[in-house]
C-alpha atoms as a PDB file:
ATOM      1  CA  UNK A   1       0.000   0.000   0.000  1.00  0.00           C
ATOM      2  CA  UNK A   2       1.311   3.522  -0.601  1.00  0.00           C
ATOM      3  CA  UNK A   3      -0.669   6.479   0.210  1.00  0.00           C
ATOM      4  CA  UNK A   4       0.634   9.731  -1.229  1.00  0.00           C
ATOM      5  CA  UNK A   5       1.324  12.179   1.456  1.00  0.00           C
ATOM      6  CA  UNK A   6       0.446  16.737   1.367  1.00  0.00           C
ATOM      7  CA  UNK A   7       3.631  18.554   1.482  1.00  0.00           C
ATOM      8  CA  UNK A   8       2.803  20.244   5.019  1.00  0.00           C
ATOM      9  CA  UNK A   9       2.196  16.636   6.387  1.00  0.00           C
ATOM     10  CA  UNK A  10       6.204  15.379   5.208  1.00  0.00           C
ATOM     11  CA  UNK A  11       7.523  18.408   6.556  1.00  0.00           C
ATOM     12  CA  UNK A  12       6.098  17.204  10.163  1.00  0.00           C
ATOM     13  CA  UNK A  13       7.090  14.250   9.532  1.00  0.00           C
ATOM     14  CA  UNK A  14      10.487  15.030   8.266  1.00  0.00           C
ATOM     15  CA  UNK A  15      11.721  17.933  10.633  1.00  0.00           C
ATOM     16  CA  UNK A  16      13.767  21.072   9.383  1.00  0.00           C
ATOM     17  CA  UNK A  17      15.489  21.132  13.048  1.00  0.00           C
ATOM     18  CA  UNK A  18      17.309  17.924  14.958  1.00  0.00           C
ATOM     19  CA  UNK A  19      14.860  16.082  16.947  1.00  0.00           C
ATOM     20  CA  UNK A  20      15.730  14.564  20.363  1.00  0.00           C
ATOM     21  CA  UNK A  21      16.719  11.275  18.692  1.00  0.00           C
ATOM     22  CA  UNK A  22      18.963  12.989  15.710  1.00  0.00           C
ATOM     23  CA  UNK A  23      20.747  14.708  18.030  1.00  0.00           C
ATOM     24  CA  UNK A  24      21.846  11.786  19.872  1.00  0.00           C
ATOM     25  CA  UNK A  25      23.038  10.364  16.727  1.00  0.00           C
ATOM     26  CA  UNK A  26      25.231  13.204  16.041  1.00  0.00           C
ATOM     27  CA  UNK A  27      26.327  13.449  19.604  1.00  0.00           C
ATOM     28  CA  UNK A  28      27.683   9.707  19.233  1.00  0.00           C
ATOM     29  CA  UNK A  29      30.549   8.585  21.686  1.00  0.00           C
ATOM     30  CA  UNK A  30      33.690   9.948  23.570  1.00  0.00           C
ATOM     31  CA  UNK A  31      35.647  10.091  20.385  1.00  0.00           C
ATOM     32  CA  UNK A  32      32.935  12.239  19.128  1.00  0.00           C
ATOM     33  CA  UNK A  33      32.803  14.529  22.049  1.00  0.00           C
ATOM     34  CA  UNK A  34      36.590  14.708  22.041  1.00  0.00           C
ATOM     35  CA  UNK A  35      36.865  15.777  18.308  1.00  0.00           C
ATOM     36  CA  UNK A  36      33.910  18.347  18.834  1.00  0.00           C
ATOM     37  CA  UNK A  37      36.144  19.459  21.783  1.00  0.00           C
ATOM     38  CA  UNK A  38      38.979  20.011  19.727  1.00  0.00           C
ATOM     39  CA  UNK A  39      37.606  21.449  17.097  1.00  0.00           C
ATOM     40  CA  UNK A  40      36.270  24.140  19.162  1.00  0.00           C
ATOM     41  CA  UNK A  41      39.495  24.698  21.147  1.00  0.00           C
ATOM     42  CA  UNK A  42      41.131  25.540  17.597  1.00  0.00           C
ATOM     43  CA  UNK A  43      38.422  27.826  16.660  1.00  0.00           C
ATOM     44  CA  UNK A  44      38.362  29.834  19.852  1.00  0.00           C
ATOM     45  CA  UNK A  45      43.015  29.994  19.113  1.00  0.00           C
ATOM     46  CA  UNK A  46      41.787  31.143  15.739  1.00  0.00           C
ATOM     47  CA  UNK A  47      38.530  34.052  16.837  1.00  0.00           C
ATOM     48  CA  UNK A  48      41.236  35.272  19.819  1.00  0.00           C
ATOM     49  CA  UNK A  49      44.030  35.438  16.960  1.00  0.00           C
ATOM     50  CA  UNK A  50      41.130  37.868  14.615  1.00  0.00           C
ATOM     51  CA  UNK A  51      40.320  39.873  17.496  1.00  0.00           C
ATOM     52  CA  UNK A  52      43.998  40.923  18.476  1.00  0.00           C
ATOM     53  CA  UNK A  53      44.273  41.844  14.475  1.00  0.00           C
ATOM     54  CA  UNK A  54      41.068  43.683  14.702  1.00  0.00           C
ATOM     55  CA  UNK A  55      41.575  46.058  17.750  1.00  0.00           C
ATOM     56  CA  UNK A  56      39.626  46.895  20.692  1.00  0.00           C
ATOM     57  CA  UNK A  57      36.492  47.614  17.910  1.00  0.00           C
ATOM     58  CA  UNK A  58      35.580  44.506  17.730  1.00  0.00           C
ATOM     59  CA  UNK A  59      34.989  43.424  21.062  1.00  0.00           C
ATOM     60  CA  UNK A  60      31.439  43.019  20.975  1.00  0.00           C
ATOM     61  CA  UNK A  61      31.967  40.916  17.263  1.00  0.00           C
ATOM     62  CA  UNK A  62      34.810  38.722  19.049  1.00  0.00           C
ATOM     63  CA  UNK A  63      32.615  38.215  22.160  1.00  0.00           C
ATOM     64  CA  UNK A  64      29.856  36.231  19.949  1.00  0.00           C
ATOM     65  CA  UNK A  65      32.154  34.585  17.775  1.00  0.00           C
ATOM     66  CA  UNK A  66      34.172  33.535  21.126  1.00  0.00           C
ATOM     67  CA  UNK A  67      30.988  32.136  22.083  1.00  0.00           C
ATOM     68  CA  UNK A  68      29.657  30.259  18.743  1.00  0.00           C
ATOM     69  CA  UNK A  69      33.331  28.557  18.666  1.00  0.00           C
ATOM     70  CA  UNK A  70      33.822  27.719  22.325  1.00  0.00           C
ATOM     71  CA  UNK A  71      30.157  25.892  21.976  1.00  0.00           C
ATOM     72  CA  UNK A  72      30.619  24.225  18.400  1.00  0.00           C
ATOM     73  CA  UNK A  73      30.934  20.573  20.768  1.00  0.00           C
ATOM     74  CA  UNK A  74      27.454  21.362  22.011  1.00  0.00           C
ATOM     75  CA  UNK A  75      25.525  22.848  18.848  1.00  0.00           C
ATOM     76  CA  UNK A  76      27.094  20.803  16.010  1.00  0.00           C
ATOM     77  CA  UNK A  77      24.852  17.744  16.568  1.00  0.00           C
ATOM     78  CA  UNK A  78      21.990  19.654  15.858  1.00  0.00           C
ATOM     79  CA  UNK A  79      23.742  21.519  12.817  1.00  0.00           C
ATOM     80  CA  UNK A  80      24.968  18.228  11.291  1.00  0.00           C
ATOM     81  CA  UNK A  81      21.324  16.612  11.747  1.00  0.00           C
ATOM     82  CA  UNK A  82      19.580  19.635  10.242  1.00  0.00           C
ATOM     83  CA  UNK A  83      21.536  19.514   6.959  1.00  0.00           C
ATOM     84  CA  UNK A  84      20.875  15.931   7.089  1.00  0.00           C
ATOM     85  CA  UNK A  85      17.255  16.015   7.589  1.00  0.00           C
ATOM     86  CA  UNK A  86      17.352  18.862   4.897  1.00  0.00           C
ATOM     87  CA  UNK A  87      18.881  16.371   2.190  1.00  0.00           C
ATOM     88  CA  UNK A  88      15.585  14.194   2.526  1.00  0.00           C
ATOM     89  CA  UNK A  89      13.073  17.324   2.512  1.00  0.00           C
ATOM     90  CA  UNK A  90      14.765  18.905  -0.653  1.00  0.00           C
ATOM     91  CA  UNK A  91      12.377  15.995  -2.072  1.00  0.00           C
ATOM     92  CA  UNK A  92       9.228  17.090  -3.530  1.00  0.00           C
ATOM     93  CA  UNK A  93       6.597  14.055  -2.980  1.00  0.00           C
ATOM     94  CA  UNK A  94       6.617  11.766  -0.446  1.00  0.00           C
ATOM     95  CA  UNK A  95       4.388   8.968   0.762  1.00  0.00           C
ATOM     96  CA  UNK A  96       3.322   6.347   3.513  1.00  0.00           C
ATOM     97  CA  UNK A  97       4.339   2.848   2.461  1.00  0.00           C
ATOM     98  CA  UNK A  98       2.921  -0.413   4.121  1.00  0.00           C
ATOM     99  CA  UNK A  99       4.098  -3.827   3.328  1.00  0.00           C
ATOM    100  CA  UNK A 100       6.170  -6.951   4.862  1.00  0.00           C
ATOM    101  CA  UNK A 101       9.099  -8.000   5.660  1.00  0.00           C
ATOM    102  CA  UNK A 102      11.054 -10.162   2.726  1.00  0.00           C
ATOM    103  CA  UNK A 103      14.226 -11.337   4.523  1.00  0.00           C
ATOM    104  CA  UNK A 104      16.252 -10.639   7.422  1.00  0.00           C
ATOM    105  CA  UNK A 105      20.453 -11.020   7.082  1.00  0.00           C
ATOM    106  CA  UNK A 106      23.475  -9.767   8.338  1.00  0.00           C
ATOM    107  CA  UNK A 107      26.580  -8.660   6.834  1.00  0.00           C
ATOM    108  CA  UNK A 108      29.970  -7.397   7.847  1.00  0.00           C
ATOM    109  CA  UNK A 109      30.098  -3.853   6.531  1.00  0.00           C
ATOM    110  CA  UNK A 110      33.762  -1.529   6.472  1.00  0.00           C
ATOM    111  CA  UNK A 111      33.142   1.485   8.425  1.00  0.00           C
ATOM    112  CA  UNK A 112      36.254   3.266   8.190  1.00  0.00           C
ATOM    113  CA  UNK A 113      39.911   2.433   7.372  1.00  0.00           C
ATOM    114  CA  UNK A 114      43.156   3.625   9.344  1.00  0.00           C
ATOM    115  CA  UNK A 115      46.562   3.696   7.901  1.00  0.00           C
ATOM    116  CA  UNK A 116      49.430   2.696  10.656  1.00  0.00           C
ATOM    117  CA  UNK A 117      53.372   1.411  10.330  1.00  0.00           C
ATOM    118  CA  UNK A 118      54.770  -1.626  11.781  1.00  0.00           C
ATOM    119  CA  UNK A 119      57.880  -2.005  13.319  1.00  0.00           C
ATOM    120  CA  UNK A 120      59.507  -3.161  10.019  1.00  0.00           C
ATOM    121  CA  UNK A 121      58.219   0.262   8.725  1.00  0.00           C
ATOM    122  CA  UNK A 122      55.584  -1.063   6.393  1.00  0.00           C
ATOM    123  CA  UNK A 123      52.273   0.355   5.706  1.00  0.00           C
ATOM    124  CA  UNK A 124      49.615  -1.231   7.077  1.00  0.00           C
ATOM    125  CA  UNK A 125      45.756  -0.582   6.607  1.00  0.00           C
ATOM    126  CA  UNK A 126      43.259  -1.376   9.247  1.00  0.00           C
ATOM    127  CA  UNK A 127      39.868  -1.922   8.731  1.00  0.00           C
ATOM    128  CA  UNK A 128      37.330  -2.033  10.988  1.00  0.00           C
ATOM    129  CA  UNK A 129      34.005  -3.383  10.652  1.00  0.00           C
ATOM    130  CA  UNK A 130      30.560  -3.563  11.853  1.00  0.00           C
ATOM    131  CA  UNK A 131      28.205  -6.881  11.944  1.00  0.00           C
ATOM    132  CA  UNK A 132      24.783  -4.961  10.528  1.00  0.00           C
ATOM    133  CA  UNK A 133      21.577  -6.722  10.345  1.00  0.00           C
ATOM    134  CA  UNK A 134      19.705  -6.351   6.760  1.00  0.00           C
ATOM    135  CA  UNK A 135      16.041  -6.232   6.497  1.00  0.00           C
ATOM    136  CA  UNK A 136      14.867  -6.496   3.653  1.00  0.00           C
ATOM    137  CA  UNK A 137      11.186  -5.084   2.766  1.00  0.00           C
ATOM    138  CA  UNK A 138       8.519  -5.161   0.051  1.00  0.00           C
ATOM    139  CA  UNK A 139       4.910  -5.492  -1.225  1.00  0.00           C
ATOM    140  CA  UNK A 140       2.717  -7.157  -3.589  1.00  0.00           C
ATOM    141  CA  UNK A 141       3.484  -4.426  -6.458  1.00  0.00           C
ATOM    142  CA  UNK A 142       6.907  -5.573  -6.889  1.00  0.00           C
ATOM    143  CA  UNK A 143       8.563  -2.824  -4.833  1.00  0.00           C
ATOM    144  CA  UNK A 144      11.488  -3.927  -2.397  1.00  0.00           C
ATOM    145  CA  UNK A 145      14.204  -1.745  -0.505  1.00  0.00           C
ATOM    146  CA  UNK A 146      16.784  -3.021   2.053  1.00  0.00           C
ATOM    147  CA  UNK A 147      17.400  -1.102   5.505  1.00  0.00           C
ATOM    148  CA  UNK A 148      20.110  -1.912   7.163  1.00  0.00           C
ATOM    149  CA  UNK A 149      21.430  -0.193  10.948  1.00  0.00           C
ATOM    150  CA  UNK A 150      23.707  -1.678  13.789  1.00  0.00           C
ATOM    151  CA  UNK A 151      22.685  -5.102  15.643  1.00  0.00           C
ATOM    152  CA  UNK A 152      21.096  -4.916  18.615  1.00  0.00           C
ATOM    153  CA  UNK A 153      18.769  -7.697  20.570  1.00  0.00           C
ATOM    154  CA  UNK A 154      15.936  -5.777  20.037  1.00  0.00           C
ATOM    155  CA  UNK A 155      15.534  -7.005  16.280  1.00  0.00           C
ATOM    156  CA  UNK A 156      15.965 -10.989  16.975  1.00  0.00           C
ATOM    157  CA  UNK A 157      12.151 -10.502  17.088  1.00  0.00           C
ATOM    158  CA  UNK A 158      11.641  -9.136  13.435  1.00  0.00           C
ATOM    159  CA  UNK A 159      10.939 -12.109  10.883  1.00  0.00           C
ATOM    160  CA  UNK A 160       9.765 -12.172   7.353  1.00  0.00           C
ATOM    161  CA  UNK A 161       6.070 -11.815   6.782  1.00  0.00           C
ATOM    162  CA  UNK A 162       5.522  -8.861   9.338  1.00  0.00           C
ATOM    163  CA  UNK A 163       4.316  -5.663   8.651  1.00  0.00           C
ATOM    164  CA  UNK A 164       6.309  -2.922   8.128  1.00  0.00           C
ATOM    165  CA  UNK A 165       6.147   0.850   7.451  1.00  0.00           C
ATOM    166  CA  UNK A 166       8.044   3.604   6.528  1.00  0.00           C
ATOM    167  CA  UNK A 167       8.496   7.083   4.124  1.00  0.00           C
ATOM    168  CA  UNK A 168       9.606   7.041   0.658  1.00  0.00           C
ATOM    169  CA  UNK A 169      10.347  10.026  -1.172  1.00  0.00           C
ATOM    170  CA  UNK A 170      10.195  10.817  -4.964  1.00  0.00           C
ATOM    171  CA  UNK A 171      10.827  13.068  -7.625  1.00  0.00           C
ATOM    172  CA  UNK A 172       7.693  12.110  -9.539  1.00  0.00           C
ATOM    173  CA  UNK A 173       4.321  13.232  -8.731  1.00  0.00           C
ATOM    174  CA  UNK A 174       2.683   9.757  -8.688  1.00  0.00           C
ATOM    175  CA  UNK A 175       5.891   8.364  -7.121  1.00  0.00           C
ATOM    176  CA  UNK A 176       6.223   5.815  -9.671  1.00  0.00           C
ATOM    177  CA  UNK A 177      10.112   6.165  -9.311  1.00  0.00           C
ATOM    178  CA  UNK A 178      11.210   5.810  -5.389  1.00  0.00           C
ATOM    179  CA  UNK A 179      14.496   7.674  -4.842  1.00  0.00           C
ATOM    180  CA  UNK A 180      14.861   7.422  -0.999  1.00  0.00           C
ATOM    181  CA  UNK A 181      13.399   5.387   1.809  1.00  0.00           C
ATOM    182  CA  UNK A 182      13.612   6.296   5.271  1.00  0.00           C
ATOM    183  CA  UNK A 183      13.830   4.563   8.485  1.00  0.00           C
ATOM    184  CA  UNK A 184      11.217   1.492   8.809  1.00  0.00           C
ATOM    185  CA  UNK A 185       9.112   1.052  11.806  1.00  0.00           C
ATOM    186  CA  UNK A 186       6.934  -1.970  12.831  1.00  0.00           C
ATOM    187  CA  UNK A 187       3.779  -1.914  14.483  1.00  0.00           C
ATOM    188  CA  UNK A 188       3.934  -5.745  15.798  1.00  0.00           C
ATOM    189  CA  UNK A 189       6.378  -4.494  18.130  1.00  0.00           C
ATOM    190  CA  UNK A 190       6.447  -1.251  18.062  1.00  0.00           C
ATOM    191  CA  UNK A 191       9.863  -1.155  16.885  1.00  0.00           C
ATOM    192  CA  UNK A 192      12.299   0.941  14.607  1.00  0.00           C
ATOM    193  CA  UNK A 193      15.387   0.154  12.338  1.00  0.00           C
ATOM    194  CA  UNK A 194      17.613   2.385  10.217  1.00  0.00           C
ATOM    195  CA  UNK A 195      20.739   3.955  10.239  1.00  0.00           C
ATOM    196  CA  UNK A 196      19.587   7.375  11.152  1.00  0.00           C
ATOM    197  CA  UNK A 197      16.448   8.546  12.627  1.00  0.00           C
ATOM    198  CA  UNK A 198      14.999  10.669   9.896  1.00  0.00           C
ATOM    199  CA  UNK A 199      11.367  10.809  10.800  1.00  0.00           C
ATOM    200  CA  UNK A 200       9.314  12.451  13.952  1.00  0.00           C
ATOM    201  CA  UNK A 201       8.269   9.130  15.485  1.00  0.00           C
ATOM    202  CA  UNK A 202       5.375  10.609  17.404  1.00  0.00           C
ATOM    203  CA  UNK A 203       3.973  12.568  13.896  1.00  0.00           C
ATOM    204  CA  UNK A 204       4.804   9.289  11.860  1.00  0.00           C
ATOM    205  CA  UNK A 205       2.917   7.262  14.905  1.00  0.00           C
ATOM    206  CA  UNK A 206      -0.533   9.666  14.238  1.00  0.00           C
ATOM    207  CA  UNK A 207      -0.121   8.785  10.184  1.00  0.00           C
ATOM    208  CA  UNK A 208       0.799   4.930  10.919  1.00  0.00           C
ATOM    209  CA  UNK A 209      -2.466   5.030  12.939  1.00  0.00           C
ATOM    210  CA  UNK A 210      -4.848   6.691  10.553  1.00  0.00           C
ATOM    211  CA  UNK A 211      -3.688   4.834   7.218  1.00  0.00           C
ATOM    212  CA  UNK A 212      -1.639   1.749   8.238  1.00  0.00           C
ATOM    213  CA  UNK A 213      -4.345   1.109  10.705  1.00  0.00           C
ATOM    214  CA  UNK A 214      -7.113   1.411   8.775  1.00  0.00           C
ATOM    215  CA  UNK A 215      -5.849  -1.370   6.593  1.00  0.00           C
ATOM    216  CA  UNK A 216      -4.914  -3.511   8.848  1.00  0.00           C
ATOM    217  CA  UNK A 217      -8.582  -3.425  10.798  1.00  0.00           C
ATOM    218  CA  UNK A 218     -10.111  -3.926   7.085  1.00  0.00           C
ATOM    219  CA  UNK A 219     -11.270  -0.305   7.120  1.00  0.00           C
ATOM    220  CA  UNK A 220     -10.908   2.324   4.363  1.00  0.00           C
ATOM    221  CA  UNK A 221     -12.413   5.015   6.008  1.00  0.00           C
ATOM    222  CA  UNK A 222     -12.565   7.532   2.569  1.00  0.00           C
ATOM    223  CA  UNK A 223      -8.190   7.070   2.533  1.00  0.00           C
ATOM    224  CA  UNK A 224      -7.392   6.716  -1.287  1.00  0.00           C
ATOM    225  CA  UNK A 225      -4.591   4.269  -2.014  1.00  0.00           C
ATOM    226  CA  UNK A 226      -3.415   3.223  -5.496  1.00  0.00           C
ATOM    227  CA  UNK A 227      -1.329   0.111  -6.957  1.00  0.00           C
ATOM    228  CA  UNK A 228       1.697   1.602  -8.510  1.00  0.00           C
ATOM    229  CA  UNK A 229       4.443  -0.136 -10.517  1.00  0.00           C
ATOM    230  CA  UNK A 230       7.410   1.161  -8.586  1.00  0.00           C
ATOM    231  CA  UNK A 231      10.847   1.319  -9.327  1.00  0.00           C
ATOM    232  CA  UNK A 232      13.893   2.508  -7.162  1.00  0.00           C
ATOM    233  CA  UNK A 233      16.485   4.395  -8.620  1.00  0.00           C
END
């Protein structure tokens, strides 16, 4: 099932400023917090550096400056998941998707890669990796997308055949071509997986309830869905 969605309802849904949960993401661990640290420790060097070039003037300029640099490690979370969320809204149509789960996998993705020497002064590249669980999602129209996030024993409970929801996002006015999914929630157990957060759970929550429920009591209740032939790009 895919319902298309009004432009004011995605932009609930898909919020121009960091919610709770997206700033948590971009908070992330002590490494994080450390390199947010930093980074604001060079730019307050760099605004004292200006102001002794500028004079007494530009006190009142250095003072705000001092104040956006020496609190970069706090804001930046909510920076980083604004142009994130911001990526997604720069879509034009959007839509609530309902359908099942195809298959659930896991993989060993590469996160990053660090460069190091050995004692015998050769290059060496470590990789490290993440164990990711897949699931994979679809419906009767022949529409499937893959989410994938980090394993925890929360999704040992997902299996193939339950229901699942989520957001996809288009180009195209009838969303016949689907150029971005979003995170996918399920309403057996009231569960989420993705690698990001992108949607306002409790706005997505009031939609899941008035669509996805209505099918799944039998009801229509005057919502208009259509069959599309669907493609992802």
């Amino acid at each position: 099932m895919l319902v298309p969605l009004t432009r004011e309802a995605f932009e609930q849904i898909v919020p121009l400023v960091a919610t709770g949960g997206q700033y948590s993401f971009y908070w992330g661990k002590w490494p994080d917090l450390l390199r947010r640290l930093f980074i604001s420790l060079i730019a307050l060097v760099v605004t004292w550096l200006l102001g002794k070039l500028a004079g007494a003037g530009a006190e009142a300029i250095k003072l705000i400056f001092d104040i956006i640099a020496g609190l970069y490690w706090l804001w930046s979370p909510v920076l980083w998941a604004s142009v994130r969320n911001g990526r997604y809204r720069r879509y034009p149509y959007a839509g609530f998707w309902q359908g099942e789960v195809l298959d659930v996998f896991i993989t060993e993705e590469l996160i990053s890669e660090e460069q190091t020497v050995n004692k015998w002064g050769e290059l060496v590249v470590i990789e490290n990796r993440e164990r990711r669980i897949n699931v994979e999602v679809g419906d009767q129209e022949g529409f499937s997308a893959t989410v994938q996030a980090p394993i925890r024993r929360l999704y040992k409970v997902i299996k193939a055949g339950q229901l699942a929801e989520m957001l996809i996002l288009s180009k195209q006015p009838d969303l016949s071509r689907i150029d971005k999914v979003t995170d996918v929630y399920f309403p057996q157990h009231n569960l989420w997986v993705g690698d990001y957060p992108y949607l306002r759970r409790d706005v997505f929550l009031q939609v899941s309830k008035e669509l996805g429920g209505n099918v799944r009591s039998g009801e229509t209740r005057g919502v208009k869905t259509r069959a599309i032939r669907r493609r992802r790009r």
